[in-house]
Protein backbone atom coordinates (compact mmCIF):
# COMPACT_ATOMS: atom_id res chain seq x y z
CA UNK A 1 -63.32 144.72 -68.05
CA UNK A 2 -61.49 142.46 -65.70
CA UNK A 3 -57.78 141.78 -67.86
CA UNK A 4 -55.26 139.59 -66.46
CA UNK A 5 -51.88 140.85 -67.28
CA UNK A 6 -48.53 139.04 -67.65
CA UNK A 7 -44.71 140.47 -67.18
CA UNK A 8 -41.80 140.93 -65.58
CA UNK A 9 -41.30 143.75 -62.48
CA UNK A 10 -38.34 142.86 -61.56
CA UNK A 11 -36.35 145.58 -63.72
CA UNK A 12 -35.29 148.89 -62.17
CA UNK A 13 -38.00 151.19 -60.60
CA UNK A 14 -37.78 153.70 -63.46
CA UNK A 15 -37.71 151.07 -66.40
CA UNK A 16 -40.73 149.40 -64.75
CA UNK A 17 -42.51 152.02 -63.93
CA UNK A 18 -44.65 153.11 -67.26
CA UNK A 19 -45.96 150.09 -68.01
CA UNK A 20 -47.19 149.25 -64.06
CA UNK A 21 -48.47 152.48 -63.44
CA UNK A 22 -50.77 151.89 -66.44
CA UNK A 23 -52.07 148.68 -64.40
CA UNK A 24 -52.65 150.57 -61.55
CA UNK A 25 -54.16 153.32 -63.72
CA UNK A 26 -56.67 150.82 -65.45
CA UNK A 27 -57.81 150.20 -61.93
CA UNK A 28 -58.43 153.72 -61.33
CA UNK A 29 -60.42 153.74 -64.32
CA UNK A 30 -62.62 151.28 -63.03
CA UNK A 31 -61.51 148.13 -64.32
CA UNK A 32 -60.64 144.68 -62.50
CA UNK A 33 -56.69 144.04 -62.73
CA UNK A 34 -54.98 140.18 -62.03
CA UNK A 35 -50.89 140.52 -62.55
CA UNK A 36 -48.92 137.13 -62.94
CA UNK A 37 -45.28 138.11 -62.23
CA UNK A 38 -42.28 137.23 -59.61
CA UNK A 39 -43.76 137.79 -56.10
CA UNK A 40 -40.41 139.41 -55.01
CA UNK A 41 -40.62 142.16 -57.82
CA UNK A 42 -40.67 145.42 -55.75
CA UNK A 43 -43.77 146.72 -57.69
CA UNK A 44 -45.76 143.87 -56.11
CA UNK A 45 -46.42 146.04 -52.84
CA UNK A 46 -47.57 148.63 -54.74
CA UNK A 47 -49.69 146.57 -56.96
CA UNK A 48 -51.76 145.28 -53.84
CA UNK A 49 -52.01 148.79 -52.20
CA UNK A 50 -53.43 149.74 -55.70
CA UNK A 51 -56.19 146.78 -55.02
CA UNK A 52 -54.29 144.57 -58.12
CA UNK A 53 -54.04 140.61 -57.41
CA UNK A 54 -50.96 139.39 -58.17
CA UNK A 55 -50.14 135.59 -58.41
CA UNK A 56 -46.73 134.80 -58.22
CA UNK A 57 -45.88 132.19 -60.95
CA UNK A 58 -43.66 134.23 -64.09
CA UNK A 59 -42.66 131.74 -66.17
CA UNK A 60 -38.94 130.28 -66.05
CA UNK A 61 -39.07 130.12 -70.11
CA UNK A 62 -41.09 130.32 -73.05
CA UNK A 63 -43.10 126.84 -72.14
CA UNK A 64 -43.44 126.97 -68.49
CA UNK A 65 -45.91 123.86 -67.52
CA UNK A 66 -46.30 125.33 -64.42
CA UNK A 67 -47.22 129.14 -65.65
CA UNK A 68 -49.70 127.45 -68.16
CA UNK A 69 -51.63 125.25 -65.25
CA UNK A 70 -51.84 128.86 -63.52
CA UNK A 71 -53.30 130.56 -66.18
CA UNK A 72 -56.09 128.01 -67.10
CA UNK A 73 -57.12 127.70 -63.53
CA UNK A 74 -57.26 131.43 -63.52
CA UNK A 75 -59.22 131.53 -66.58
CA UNK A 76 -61.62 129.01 -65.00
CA UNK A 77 -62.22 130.30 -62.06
CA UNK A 78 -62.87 134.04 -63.28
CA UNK A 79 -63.98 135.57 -66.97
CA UNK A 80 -61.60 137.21 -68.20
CA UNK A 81 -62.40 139.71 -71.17
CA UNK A 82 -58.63 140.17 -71.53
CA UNK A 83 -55.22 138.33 -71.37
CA UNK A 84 -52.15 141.23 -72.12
CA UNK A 85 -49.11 139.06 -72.41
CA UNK A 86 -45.61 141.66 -72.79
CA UNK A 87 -42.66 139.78 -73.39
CA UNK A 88 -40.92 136.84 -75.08
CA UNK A 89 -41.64 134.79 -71.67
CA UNK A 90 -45.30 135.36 -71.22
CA UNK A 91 -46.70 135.55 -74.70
CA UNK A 92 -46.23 132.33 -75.70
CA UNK A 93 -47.21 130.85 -72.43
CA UNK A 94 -50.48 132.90 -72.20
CA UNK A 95 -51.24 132.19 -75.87
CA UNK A 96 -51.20 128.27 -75.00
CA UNK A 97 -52.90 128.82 -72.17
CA UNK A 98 -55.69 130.76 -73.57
CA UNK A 99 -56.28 127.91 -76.54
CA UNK A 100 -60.13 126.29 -75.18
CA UNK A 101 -61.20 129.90 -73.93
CA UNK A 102 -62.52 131.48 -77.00
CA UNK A 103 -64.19 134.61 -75.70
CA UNK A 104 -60.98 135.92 -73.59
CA UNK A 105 -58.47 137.72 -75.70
CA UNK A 106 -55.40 137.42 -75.91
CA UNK A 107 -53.50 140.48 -76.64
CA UNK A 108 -48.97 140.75 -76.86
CA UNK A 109 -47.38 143.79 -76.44
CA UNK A 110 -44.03 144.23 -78.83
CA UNK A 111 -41.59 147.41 -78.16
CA UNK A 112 -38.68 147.51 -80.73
CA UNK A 113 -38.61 147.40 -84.38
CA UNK A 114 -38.34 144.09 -86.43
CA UNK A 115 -37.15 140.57 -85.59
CA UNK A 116 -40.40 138.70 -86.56
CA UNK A 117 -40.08 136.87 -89.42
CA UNK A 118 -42.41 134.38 -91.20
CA UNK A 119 -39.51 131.98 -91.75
CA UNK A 120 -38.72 131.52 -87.96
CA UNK A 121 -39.94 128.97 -85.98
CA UNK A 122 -39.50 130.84 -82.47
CA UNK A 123 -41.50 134.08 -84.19
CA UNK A 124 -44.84 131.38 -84.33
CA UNK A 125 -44.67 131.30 -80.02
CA UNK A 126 -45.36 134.84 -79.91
CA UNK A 127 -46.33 137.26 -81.86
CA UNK A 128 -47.37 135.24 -84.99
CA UNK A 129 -49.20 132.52 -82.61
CA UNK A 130 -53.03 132.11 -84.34
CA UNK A 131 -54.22 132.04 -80.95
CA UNK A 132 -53.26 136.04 -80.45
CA UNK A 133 -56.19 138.81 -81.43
CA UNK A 134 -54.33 142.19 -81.31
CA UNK A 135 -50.63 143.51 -80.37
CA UNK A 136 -50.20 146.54 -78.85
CA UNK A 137 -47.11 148.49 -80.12
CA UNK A 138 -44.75 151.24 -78.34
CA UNK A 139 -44.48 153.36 -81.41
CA UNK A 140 -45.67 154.04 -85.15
CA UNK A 141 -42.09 152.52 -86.64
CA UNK A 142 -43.22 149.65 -84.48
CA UNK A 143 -46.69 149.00 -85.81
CA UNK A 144 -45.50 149.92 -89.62
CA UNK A 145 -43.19 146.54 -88.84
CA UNK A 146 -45.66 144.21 -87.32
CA UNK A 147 -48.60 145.03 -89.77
CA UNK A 148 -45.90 144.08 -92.69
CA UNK A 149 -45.40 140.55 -91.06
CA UNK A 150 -48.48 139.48 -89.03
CA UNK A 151 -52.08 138.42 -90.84
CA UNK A 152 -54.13 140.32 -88.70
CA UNK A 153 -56.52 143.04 -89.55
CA UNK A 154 -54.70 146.29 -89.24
CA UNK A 155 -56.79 147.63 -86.81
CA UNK A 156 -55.57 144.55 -84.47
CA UNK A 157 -52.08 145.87 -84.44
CA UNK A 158 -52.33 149.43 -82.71
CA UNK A 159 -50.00 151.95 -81.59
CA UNK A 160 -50.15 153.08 -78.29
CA UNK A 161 -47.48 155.06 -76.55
CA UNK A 162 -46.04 154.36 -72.85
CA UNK A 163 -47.51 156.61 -70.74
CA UNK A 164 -45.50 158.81 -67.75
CA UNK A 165 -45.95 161.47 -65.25
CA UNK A 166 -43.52 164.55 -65.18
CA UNK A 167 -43.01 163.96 -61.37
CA UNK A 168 -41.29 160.06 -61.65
CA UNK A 169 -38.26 161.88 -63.82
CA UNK A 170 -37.71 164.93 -61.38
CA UNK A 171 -34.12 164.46 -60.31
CA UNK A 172 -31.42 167.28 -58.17
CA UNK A 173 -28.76 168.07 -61.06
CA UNK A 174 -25.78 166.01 -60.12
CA UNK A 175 -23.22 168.90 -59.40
CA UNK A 176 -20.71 169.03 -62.32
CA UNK A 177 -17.61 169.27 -60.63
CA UNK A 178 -18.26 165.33 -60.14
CA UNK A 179 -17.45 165.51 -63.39
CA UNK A 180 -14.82 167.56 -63.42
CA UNK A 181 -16.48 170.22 -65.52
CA UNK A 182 -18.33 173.73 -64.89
CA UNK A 183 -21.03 175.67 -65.42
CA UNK A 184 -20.12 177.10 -68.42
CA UNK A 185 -18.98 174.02 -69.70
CA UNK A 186 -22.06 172.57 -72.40
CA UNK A 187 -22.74 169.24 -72.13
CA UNK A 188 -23.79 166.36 -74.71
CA UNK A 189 -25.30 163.39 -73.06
CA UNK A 190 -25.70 160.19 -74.41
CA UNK A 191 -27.00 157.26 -73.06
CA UNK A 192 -26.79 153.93 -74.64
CA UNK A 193 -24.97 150.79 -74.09
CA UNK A 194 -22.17 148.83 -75.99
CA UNK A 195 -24.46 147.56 -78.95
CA UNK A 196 -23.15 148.99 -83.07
CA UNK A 197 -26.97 150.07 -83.22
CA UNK A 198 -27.13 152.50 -80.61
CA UNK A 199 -24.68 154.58 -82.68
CA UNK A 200 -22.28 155.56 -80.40
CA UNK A 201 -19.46 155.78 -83.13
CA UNK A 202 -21.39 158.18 -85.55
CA UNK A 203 -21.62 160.53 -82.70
CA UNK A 204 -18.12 160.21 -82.13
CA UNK A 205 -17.59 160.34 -85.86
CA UNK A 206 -19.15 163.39 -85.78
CA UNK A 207 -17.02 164.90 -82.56
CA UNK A 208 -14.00 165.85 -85.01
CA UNK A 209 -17.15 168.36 -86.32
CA UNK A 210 -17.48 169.67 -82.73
CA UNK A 211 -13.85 170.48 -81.77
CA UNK A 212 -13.79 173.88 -81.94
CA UNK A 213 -16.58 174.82 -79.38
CA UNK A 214 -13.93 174.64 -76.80
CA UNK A 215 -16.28 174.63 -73.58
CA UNK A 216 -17.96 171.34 -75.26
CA UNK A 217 -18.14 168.01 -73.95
CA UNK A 218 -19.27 164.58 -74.51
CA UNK A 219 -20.36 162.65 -71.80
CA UNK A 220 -21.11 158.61 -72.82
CA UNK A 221 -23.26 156.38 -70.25
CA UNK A 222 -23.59 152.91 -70.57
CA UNK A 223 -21.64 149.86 -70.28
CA UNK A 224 -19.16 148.73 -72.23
CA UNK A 225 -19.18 151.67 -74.03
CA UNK A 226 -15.29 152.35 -74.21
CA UNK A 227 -14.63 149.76 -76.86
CA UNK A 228 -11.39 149.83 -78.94
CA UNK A 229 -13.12 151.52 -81.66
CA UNK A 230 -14.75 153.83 -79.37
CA UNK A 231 -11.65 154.98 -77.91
CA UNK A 232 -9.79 155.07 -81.52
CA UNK A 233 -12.24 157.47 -82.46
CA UNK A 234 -12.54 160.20 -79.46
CA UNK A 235 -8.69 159.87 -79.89
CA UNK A 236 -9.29 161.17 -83.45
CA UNK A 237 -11.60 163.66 -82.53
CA UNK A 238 -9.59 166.31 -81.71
CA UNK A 239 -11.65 166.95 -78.48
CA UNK A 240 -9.82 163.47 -76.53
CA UNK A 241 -10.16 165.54 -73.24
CA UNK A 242 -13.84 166.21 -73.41
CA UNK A 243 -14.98 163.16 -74.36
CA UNK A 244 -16.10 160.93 -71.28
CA UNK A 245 -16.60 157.47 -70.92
CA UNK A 246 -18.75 157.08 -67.43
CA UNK A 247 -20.15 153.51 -68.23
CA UNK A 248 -22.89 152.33 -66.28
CA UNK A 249 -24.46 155.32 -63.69
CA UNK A 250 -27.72 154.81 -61.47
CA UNK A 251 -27.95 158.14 -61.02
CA UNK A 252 -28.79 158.26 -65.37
CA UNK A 253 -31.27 161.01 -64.23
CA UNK A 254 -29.34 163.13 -62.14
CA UNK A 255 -27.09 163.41 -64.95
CA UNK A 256 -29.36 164.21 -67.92
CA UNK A 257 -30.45 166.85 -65.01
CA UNK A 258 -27.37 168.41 -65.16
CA UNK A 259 -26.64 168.46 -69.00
CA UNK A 260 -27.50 171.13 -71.89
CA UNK A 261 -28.46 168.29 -74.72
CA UNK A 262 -29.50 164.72 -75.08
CA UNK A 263 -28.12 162.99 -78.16
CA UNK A 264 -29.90 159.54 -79.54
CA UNK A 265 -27.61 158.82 -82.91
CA UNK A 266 -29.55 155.27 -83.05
CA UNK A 267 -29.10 154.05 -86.58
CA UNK A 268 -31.50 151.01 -86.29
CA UNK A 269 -33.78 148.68 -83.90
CA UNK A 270 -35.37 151.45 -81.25
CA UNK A 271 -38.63 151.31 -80.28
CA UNK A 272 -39.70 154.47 -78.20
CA UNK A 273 -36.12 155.37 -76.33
CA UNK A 274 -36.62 156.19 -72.56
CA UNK A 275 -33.58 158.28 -72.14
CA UNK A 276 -35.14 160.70 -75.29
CA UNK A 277 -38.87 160.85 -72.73
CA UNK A 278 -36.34 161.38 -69.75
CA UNK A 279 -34.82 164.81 -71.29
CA UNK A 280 -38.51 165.78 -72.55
CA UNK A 281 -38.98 165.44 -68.58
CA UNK A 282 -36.39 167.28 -67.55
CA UNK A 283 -36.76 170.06 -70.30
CA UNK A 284 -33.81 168.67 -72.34
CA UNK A 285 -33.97 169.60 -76.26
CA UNK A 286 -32.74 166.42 -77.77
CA UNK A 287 -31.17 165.66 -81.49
CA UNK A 288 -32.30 162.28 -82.34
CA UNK A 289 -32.63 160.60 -85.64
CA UNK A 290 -35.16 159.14 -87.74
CA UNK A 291 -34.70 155.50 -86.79
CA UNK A 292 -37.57 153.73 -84.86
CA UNK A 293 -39.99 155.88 -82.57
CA UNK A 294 -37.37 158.31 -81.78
CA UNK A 295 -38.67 160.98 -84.46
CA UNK A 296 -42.02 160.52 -82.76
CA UNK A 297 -40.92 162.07 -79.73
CA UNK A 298 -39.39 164.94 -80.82
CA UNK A 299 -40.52 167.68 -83.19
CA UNK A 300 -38.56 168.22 -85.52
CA UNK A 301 -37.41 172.18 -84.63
CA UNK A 302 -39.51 172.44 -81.80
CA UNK A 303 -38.25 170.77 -79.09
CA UNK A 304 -34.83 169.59 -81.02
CA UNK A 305 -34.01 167.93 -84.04
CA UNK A 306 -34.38 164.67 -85.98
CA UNK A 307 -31.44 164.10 -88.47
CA UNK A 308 -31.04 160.99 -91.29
CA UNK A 309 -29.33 157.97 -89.17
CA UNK A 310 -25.34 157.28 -89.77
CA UNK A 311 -24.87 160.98 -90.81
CA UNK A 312 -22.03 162.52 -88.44
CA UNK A 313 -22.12 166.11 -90.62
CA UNK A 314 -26.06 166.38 -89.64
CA UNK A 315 -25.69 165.44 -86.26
CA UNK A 316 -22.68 167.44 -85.50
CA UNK A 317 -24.62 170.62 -87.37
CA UNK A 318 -27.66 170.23 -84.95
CA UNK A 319 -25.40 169.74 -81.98
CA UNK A 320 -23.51 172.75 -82.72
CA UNK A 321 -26.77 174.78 -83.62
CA UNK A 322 -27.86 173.88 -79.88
CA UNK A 323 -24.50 174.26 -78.22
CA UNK A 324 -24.21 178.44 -79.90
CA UNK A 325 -27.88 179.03 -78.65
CA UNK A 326 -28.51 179.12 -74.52
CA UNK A 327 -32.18 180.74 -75.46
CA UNK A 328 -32.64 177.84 -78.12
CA UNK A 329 -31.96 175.07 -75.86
CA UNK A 330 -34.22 176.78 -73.22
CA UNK A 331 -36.88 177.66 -75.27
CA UNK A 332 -37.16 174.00 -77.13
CA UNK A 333 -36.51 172.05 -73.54
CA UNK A 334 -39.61 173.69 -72.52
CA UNK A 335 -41.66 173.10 -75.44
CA UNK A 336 -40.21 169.16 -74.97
CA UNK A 337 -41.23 169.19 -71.35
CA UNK A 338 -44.78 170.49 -72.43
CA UNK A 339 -45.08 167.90 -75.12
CA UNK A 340 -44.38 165.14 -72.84
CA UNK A 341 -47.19 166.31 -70.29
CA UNK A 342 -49.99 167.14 -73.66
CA UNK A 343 -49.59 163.74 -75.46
CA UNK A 344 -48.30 161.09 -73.21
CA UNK A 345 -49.68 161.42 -70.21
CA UNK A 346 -50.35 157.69 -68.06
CA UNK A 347 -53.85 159.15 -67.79
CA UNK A 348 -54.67 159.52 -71.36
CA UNK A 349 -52.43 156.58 -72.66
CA UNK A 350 -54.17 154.12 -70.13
CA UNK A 351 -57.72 155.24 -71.54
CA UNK A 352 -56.03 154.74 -75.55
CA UNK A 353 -55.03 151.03 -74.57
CA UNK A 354 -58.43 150.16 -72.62
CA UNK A 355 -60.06 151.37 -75.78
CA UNK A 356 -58.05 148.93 -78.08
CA UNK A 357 -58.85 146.08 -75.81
CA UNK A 358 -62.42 147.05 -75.79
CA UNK A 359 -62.04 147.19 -79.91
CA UNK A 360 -60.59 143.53 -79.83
């Protein structure tokens, strides 16, 4: 197939990388690979070395002139079986581009849960535009959501998981004494930013549960995370002094290196959470909970634990259950780490979304 995919590279390395090593993957698996993106993206080197054309026009909003012209001279001069458009930006500018080129499909890629609706305008520029044949969707919770809004057959709206590599997460343990704790200290790693869904303040709700497994601590990454009501509660908590407020790290994977537990106490909106595939990487059991793609990743008493969402008792119970058990926590960050390397491997998701766009 030769497929002609649009997006942004210009994210960080490790938030880019799944979805462009399946480009240069698809290539590897003997397909023909155009990329429209920003020509100063740092994948773009990489992209060429892989053999992958890239044209640097991204669009500068959702009707770019400019990105469309591209796009139907593209389509002119070369058949294109498939057009993967994934993100707000692209979709609706390779779904007006693609109108007058009937036998090229035009397939959008959607990653979180909801916010599509029938009754809004902007949802008829992307993922509701007539002129797109399939979506491809991170997670189950994902597709359940699209399939309930979109009028497409259900086997146009497929689910197929980000694929990764065990080697991109490998990180050194950042040494704890950075911060300010030991190794016998156990600690709770969440990593999130400021937003009421990520539910930071159930976690810390559920802290005051936690107290008395003195050698316990919370460590919080993300911006803005030390709101008002953030602080109110770890001041409540009875555990004040083990409750730390980093805000935004680059070095996210050195840290969930050095930690005992990921915690994801999402309680709506998430799609299929990278820092969850980062501790199945690492060998990190995780307690997540059943909001989005989250419970998708982890099995439920096998590599952690998937609680109800907004439920401090059950996620302080699972944390604690961890924190008591060294050869629990070992034994279900391996079985994580093995799950990660069985099921979504960039080899085997790559072949699952050529196969869809062959289907479409």
């Amino acid at each position: 197939m030769r497929i002609l995919v649009l997006s942004s590279y210009l994210d960080a390395w490790n938030s880019v990388r799944p979805e462009a090593e399946m480009c240069i993957e698809m290539v590897k698996q003997g397909h023909e690979v155009t990329i429209i993106t920003q020509g100063d993206a740092p994948y773009v080197e990489r992209f060429r070395e892989a053999g992958i054309t890239v044209i640097d026009c991204y669009p500068s909003r959702k009707i770019c002139f400019r990105t469309i012209k591209t796009i139907r001279h593209e389509l002119r001069q070369h058949h294109y079986d498939v057009v993967y458009a994934l993100n707000s930006k692209t979709i609706p500018n390779a779904a007006f581009a693609c109108i007058g080129f009937p036998d090229t499909k035009l397939i959008s890629y959607r990653g979180t849960v909801g916010g599509i609706y029938r009754h809004d305008p902007s949802s008829y520029l992307t993922h509701l535009h007539p002129r797109v044949n399939g979506i491809s969707c991170v997670a189950e919770a994902v597709t359940e959501s699209v399939r309930s809004v979109v009028k497409l057959a259900p086997e146009k709206v497929q689910t197929i998981y980000k694929g990764h590599d065990l080697a991109w997460y490998q990180a050194d343990a950042l040494p704890r004494e950075q911060l300010g704790l030991t190794d016998d200290d156990i600690i709770v790693t969440c990593v999130a930013n400021a937003r009421k869904s990520k539910g930071v303040h159930v976690l810390l709700d559920a802290a005051k549960q936690l107290a008395d497994i003195d050698n316990l601590h919370l460590v919080l990454v993300g911006r803005d995370m030390d709101t008002e009501e953030n602080n109110q509660l770890a001041a409540n908590s009875g555990m004040q002094s083990r409750i730390h407020f980093l805000g935004y790290r680059s070095d996210v994977p050195e840290i969930m290196a050095t930690s005992d537990i990921q915690v994801q106490p999402s309680i709506s909106g998430e799609g299929l959470p990278k820092t969850i595939i980062e501790a199945m990487a690492m060998a990190k059991p995780s307690v997540v909970t059943t909001t989005g793609g989250s419970k998708e990743l982890v099995e439920e008493g096998k590599t952690g634990f998937v609680v109800e969402t907004n439920n401090p008792q059950a996620l302080a119970d699972k944390i604690k259950q961890l924190a008591e058990s060294e050869t629990i926590r070992v034994e279900m960050g391996q079985n994580a780490q093995q799950r990660l390397k069985a099921h979504f491997s960039i080899q085997e998701t790559t072949k699952q979304q050529l196969n869809f766009f062959q289907s479409v």
